[in-house]
Protein backbone atom coordinates (compact mmCIF):
# COMPACT_ATOMS: atom_id res chain seq x y z
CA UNK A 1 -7.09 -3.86 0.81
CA UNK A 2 -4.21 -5.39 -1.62
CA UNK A 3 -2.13 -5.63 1.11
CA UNK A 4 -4.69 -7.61 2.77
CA UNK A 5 -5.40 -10.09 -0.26
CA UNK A 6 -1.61 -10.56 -1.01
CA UNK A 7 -1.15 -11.52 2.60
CA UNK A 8 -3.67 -14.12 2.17
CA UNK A 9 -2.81 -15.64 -0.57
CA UNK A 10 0.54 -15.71 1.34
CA UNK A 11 -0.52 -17.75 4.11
CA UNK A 12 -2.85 -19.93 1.38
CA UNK A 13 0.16 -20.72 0.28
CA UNK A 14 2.16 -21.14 3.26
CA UNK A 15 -0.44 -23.24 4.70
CA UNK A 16 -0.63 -25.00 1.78
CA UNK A 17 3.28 -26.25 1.75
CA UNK A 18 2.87 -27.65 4.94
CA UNK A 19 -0.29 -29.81 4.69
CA UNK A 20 -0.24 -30.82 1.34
CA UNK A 21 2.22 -33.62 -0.02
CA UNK A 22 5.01 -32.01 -2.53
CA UNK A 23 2.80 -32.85 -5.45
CA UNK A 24 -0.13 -31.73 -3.98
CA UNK A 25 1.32 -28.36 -3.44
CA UNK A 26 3.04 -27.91 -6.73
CA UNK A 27 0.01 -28.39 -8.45
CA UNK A 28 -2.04 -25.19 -6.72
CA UNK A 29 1.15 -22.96 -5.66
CA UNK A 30 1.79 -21.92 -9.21
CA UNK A 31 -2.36 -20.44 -8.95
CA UNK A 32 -1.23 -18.72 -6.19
CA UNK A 33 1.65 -16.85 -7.56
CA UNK A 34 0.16 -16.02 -10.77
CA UNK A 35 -2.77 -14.51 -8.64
CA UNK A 36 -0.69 -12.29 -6.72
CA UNK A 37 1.36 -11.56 -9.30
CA UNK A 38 -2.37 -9.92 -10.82
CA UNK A 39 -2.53 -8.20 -7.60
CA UNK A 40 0.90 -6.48 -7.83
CA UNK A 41 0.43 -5.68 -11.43
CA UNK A 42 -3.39 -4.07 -10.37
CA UNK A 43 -1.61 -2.09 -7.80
CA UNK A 44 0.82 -0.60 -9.80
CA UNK A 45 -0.93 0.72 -12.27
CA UNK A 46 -3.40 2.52 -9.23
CA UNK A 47 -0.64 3.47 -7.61
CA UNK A 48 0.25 5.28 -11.84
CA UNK A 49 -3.45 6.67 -11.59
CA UNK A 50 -3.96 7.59 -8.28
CA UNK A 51 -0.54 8.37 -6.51
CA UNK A 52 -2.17 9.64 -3.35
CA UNK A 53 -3.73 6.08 -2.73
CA UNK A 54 -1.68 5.50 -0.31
CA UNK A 55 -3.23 5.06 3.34
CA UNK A 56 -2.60 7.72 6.05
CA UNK A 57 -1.41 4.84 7.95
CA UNK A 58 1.65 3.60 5.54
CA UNK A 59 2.41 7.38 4.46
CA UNK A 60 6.10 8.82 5.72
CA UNK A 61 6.15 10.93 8.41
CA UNK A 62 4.97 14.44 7.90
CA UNK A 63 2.88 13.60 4.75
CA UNK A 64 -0.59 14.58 4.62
């Protein structure tokens, strides 16, 4: 579901550079970062807590 947000904010952002003017944009993108910067963080320490978090779907090959 991080994945998910991250990507979001991604396009947010992406969307953002190219319909807002330059000022526009540097005025919000810096929110942007700084929230998926929290994201990355919030995974991390998860990932510390729970290291089997990870979905069967992005688990190697031949992991359970």
């Amino acid at each position: 579901m991080l994945i998910g947000v991250q990507g979001n904010l991604d396009g947010i952002a992406h969307y953002m550079k190219n319909n807002l003017s330059d000022e526009g944009y540097s005025k919000l993108v810096k929110s942007i970062g700084q929230s998926i910067s929290a994201l990355v963080d919030l995974s991390a320490r998860l990932h510390s807590l729970f290291p089997d978090i990870f979905p069967a779907e992005l688990r190697p090959p031949g992991q359970p």
